[in-house]
C-alpha atoms as a PDB file:
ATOM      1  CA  UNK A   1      12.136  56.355 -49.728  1.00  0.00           C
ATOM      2  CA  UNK A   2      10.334  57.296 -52.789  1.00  0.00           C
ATOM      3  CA  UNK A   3       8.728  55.241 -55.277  1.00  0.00           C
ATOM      4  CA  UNK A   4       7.359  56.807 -58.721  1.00  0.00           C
ATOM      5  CA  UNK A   5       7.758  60.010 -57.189  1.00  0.00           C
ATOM      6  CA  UNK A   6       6.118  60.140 -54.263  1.00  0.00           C
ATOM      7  CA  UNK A   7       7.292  59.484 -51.053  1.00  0.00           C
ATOM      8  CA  UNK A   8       6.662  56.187 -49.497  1.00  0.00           C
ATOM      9  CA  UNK A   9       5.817  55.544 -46.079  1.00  0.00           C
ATOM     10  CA  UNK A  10       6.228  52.419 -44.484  1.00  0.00           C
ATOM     11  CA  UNK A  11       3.139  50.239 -42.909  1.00  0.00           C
ATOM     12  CA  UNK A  12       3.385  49.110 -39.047  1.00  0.00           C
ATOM     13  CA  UNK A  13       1.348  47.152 -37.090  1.00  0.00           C
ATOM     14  CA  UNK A  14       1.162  47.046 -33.514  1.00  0.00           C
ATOM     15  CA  UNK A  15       0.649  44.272 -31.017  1.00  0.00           C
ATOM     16  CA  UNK A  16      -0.343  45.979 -27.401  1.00  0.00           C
ATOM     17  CA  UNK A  17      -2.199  44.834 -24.335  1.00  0.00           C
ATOM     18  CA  UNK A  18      -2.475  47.802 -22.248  1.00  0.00           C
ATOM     19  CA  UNK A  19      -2.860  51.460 -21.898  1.00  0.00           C
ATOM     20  CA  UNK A  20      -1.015  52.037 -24.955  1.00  0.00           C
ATOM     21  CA  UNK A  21       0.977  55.000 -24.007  1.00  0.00           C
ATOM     22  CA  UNK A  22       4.190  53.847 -26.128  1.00  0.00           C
ATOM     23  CA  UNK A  23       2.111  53.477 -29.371  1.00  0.00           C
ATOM     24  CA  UNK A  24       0.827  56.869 -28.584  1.00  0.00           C
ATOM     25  CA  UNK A  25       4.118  58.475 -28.601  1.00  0.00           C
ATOM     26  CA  UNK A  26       5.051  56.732 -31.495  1.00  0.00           C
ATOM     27  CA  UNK A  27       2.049  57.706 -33.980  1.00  0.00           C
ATOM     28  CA  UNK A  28       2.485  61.157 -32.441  1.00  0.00           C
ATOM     29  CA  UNK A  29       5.923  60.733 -34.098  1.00  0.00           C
ATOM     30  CA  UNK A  30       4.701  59.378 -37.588  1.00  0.00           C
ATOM     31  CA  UNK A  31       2.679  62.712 -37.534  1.00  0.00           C
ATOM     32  CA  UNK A  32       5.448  65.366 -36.688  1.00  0.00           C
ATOM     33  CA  UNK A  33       7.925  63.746 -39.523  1.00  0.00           C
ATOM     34  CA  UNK A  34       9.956  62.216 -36.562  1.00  0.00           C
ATOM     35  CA  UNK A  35       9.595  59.078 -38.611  1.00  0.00           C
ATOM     36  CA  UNK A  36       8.630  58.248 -42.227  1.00  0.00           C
ATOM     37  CA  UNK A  37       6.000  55.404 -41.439  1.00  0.00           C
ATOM     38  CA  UNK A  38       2.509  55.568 -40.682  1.00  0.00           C
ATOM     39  CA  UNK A  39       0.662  53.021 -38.107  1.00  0.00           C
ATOM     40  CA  UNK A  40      -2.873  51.374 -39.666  1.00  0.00           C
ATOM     41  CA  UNK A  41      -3.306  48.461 -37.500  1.00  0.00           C
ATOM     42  CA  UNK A  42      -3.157  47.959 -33.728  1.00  0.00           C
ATOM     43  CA  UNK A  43      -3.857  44.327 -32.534  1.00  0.00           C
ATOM     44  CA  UNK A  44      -4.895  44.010 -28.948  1.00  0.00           C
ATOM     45  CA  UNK A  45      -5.045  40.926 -26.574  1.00  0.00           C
ATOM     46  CA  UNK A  46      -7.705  42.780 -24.644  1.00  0.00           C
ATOM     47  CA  UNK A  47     -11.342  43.448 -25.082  1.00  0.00           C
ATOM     48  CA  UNK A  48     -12.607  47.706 -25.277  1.00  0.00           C
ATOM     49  CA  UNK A  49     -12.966  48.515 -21.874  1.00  0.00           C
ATOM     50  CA  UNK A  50     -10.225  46.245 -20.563  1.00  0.00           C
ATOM     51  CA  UNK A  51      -7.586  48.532 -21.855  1.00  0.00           C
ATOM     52  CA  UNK A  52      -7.102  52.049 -22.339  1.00  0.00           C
ATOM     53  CA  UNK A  53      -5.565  51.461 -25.524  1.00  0.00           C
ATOM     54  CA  UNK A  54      -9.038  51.616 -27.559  1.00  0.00           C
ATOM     55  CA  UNK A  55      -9.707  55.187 -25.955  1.00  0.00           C
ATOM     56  CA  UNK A  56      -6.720  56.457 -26.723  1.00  0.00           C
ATOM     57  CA  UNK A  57      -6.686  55.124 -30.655  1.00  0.00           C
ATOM     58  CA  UNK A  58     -10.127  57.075 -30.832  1.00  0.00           C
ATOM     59  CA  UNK A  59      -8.512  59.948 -29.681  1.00  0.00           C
ATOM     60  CA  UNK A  60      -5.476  59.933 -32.248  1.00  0.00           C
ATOM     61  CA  UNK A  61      -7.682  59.181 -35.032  1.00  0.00           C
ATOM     62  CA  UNK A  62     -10.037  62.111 -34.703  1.00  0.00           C
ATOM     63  CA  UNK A  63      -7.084  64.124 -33.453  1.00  0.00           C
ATOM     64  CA  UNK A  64      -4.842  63.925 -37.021  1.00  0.00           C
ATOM     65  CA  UNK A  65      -7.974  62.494 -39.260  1.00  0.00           C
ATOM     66  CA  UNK A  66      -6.335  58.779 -39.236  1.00  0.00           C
ATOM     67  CA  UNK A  67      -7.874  56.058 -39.934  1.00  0.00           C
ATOM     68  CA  UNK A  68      -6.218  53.303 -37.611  1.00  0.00           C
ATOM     69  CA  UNK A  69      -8.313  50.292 -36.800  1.00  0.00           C
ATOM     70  CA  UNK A  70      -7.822  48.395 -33.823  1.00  0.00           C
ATOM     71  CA  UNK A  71      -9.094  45.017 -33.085  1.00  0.00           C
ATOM     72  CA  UNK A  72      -9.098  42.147 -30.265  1.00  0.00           C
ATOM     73  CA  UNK A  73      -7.269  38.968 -31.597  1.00  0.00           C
ATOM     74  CA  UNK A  74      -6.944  37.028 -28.302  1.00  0.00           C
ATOM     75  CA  UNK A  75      -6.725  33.599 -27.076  1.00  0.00           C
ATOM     76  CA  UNK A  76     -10.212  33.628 -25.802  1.00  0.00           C
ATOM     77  CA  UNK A  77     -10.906  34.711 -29.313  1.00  0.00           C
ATOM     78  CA  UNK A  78      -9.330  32.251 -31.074  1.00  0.00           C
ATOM     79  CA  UNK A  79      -8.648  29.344 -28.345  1.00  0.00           C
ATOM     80  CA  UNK A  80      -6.753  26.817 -30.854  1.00  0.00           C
ATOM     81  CA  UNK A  81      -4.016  25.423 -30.895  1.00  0.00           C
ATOM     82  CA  UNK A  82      -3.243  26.091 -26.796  1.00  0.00           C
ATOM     83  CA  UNK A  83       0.123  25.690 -25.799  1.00  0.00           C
ATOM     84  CA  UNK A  84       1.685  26.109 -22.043  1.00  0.00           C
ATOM     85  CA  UNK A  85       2.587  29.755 -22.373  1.00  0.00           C
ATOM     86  CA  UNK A  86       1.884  32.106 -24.723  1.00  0.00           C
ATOM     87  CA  UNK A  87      -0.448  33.018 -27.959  1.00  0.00           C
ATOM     88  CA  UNK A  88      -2.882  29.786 -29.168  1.00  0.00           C
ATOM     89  CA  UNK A  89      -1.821  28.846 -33.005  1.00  0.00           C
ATOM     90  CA  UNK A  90      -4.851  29.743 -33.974  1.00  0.00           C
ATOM     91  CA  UNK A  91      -4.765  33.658 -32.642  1.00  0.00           C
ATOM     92  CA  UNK A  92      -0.911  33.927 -34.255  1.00  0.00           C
ATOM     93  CA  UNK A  93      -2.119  32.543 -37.503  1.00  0.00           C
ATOM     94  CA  UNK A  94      -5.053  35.078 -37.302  1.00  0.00           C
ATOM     95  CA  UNK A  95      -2.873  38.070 -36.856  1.00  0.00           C
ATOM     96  CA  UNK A  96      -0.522  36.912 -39.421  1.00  0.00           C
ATOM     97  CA  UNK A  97      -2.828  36.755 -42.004  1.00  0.00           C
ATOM     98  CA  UNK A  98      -4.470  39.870 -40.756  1.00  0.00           C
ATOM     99  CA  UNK A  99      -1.135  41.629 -41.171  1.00  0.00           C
ATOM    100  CA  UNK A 100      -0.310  39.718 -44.756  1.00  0.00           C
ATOM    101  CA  UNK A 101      -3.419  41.157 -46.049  1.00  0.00           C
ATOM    102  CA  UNK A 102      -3.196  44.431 -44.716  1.00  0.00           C
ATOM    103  CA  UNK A 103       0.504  44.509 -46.599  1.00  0.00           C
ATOM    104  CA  UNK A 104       2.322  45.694 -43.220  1.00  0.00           C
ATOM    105  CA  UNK A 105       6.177  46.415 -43.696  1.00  0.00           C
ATOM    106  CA  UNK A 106       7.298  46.181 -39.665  1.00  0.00           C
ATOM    107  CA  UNK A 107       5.035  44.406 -36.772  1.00  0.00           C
ATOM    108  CA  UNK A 108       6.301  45.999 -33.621  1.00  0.00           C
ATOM    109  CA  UNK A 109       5.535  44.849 -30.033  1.00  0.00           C
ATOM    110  CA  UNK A 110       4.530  47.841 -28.045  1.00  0.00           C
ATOM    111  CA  UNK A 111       3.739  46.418 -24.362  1.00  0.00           C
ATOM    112  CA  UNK A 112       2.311  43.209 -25.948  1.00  0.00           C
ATOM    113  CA  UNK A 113       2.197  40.543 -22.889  1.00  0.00           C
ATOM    114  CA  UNK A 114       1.565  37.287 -25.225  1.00  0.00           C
ATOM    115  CA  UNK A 115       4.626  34.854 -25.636  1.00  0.00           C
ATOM    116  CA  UNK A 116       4.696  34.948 -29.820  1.00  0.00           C
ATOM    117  CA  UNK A 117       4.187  31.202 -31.549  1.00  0.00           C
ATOM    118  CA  UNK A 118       3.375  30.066 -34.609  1.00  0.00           C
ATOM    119  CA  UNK A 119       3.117  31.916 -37.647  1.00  0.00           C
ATOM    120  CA  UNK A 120       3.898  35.387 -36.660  1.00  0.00           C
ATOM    121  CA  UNK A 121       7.621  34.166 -35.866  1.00  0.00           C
ATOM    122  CA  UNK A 122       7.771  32.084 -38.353  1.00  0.00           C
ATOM    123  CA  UNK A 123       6.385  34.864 -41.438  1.00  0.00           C
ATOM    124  CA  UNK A 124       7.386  37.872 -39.510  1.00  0.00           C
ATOM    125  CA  UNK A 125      10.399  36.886 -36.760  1.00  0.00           C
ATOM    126  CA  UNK A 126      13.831  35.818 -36.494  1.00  0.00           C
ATOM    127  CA  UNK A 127      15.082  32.573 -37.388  1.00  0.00           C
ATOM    128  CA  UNK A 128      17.808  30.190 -38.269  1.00  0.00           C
ATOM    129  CA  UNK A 129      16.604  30.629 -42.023  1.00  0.00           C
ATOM    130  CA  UNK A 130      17.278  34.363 -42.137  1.00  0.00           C
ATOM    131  CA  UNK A 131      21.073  35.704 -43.442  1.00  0.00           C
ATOM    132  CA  UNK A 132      20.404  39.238 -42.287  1.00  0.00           C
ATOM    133  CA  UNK A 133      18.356  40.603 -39.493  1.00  0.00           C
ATOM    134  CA  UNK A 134      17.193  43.180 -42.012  1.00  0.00           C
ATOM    135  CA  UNK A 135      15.043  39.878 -43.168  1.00  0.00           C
ATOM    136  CA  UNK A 136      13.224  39.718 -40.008  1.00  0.00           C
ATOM    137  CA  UNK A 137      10.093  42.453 -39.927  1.00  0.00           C
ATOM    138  CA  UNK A 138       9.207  41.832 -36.404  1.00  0.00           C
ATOM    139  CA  UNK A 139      10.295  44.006 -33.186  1.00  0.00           C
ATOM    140  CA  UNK A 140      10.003  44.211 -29.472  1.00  0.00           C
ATOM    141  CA  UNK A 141      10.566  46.630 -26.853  1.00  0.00           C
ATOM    142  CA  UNK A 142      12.018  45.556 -23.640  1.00  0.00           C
ATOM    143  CA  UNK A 143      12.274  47.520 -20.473  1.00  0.00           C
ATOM    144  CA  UNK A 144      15.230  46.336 -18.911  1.00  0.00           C
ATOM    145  CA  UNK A 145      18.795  45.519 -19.804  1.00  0.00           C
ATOM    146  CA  UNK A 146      19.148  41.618 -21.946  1.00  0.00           C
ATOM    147  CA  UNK A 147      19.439  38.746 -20.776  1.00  0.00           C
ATOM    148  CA  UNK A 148      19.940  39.866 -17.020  1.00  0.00           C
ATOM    149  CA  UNK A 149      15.999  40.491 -17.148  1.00  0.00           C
ATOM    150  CA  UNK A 150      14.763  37.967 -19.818  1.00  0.00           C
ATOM    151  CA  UNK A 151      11.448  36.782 -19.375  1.00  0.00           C
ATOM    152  CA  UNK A 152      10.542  39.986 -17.130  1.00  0.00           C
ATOM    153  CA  UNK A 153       7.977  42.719 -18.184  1.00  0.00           C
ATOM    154  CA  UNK A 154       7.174  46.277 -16.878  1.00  0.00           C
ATOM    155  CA  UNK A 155       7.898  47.007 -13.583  1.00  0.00           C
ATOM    156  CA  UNK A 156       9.330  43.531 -12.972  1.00  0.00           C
ATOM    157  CA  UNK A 157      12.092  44.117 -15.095  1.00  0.00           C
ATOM    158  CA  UNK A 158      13.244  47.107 -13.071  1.00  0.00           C
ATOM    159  CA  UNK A 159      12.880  44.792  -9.672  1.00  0.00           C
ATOM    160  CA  UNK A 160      15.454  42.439 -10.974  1.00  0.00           C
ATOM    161  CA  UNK A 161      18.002  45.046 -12.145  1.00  0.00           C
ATOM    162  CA  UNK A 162      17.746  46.699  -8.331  1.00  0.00           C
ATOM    163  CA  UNK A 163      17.662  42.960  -6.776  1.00  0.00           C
ATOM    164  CA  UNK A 164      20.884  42.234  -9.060  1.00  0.00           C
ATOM    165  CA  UNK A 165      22.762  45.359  -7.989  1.00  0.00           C
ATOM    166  CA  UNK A 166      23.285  46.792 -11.331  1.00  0.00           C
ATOM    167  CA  UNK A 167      24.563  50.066 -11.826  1.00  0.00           C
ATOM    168  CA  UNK A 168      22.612  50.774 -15.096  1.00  0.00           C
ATOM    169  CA  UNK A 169      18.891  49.529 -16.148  1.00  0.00           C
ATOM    170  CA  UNK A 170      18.535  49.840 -20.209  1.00  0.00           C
ATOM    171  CA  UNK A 171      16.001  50.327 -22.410  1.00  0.00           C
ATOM    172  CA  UNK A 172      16.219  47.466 -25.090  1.00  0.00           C
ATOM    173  CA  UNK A 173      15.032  47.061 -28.883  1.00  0.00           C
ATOM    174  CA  UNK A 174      14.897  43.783 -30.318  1.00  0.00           C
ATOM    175  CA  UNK A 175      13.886  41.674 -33.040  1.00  0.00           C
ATOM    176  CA  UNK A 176      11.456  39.248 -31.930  1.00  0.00           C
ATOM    177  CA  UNK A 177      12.671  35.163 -32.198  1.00  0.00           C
ATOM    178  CA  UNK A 178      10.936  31.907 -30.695  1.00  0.00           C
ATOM    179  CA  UNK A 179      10.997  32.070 -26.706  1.00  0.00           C
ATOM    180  CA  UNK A 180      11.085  34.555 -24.460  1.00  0.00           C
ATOM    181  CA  UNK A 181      12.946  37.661 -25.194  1.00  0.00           C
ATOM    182  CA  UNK A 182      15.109  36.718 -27.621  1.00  0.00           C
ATOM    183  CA  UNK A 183      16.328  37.443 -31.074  1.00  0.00           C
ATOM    184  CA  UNK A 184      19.066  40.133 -32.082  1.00  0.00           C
ATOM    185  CA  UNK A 185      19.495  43.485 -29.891  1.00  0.00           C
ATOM    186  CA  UNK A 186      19.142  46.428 -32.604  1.00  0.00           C
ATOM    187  CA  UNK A 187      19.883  49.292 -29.987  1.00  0.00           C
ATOM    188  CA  UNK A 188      19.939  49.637 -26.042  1.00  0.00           C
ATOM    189  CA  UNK A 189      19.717  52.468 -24.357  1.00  0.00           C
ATOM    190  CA  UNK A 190      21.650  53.161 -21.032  1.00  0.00           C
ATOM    191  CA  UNK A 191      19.580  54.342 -17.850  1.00  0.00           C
ATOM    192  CA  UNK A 192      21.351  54.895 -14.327  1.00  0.00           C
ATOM    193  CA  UNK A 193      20.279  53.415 -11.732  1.00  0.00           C
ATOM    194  CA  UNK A 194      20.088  56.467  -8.833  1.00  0.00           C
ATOM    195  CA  UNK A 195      20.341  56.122  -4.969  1.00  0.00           C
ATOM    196  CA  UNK A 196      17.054  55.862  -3.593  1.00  0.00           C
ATOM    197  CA  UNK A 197      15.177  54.043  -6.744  1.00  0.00           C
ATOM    198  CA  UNK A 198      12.632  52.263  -5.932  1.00  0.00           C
ATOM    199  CA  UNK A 199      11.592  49.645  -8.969  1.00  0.00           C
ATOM    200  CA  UNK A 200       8.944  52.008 -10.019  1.00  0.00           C
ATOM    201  CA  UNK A 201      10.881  55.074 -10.047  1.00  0.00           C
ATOM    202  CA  UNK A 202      13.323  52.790 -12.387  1.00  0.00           C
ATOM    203  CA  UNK A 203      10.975  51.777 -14.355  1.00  0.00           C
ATOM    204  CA  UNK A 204       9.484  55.248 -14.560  1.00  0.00           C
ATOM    205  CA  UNK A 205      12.493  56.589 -16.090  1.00  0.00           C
ATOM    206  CA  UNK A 206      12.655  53.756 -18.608  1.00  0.00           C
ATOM    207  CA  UNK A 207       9.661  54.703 -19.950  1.00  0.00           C
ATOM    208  CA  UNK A 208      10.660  58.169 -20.143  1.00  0.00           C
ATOM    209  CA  UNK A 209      13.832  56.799 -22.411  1.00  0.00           C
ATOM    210  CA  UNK A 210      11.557  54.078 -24.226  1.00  0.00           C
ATOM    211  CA  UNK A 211       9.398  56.798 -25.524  1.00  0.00           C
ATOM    212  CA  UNK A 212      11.615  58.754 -27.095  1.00  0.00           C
ATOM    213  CA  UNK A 213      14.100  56.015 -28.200  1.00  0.00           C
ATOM    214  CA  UNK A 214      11.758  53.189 -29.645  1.00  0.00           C
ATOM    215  CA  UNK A 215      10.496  55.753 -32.827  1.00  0.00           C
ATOM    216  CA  UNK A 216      13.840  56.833 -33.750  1.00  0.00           C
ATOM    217  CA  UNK A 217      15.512  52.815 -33.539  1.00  0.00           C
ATOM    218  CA  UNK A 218      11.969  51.615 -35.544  1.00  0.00           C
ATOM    219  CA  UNK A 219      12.854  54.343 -38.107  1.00  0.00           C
ATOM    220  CA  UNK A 220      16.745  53.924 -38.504  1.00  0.00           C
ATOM    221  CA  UNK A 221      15.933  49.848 -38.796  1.00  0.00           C
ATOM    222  CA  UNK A 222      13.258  50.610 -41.213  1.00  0.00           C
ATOM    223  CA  UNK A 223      15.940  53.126 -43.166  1.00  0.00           C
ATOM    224  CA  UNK A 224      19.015  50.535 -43.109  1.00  0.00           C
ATOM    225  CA  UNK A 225      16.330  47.675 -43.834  1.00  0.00           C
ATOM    226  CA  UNK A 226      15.437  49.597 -47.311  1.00  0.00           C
ATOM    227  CA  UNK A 227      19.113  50.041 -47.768  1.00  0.00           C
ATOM    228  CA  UNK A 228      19.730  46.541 -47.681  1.00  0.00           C
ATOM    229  CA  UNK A 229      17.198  45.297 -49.678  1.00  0.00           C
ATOM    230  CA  UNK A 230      17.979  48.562 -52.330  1.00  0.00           C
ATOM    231  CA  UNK A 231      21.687  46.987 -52.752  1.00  0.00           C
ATOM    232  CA  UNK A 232      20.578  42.936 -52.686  1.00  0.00           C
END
């Protein structure tokens, strides 16, 4: 993509809660031209010190000279609006505008354990309203096969493919819609299930798959999306 003669790179935000090591893998691959994008924001449910997220953004900023900030939006932080599960109204609405103002191009959900609401889905998601899923600029990253493991996360997900018997576990991309786990499956990647797994040696190997899938589907979304929009 190329606008007035230079190249242009796409702007994602990420939503984690943890130890971050998917968003790791996938600014490593904005910076070895894996993928034409480039991450500036990472939103965190977490305070610094409650997740090794914060450490490792440090580290990737000096490392390649970035600048990528990295802030707690939380429902502790911004209580209102509660609802029974998931983010208040008041901490979606913040990110949103956070994201708005930042001009983001993709929000993508890299181990984020908040149930979206408000106006993140509603700016960013899937929805009745949309004609094309290239509309929606909002993405998750599942690790399990959908639905047989909706409303699952981490190693969970791999404890309810081995309870249900399945053959295969999957790695799963998807754009994000209201509830849990739903919204339009963009790519999902097979991984067998091998006598003697345990749930975390499943899950392990998801990862493993996750890592180097989830830069290459966010970049071939973020190519056909420009396509689209380039011939509408």
């Amino acid at each position: 993509m190329t606008t007035a003669g230079k190249t242009y790179r796409p702007r994602i935000a990420i939503l984690a809660s943890g130890g971050g090591s998917t968003a790791e893998a996938f600014i490593h691959a904005t910076q070895d031209g894996r993928v034409n994008a480039e991450v500036g924001l990472i939103v965190c449910n977490k305070p610094r010190g409650k997740a090794g997220i914060y450490e490792r953004i440090d580290r990737l900023n000096r490392h390649y000279g970035l600048t990528v900030e990295i802030v707690e939006i939380s429902g502790k932080t911004h209580p209102g609006g509660k609802g029974a599960r998931g983010q208040t109204l008041e901490e979606s609405a913040t990110i949103c505008d956070l994201i708005k103002k930042g001009k983001y191009d993709h929000v993508a959900l890299m181990g984020y354990m908040r149930i979206l609401r408000g106006a993140l889905i509603e700016e960013f998601g899937w929805h009745s309203g949309l004609t094309s899923k290239y509309e929606a600029r909002l993405s998750n990253t599942h690790p399990g096969p959908l639905p047989e493991t909706q409303d699952t996360y981490g190693l969970l997900a791999s404890e309810r493919v081995l309870k249900l018997k399945m053959k295969q576990s999957r790695h799963t991309f998807h754009l994000v819609a209201a509830g849990v786990d739903e919204g339009p499956i963009l790519a999902a990647h097979p991984v067998d299930v091998l006598p003697g797994d345990t749930a975390q040696i499943l899950f392990d190997r998801v990862q493993v798959v996750e890592k180097a899938a989830l830069p290459y589907g966010i970049d071939k979304f973020l190519r056909e999306q420009a396509a689209y929009f380039a011939s509408h």
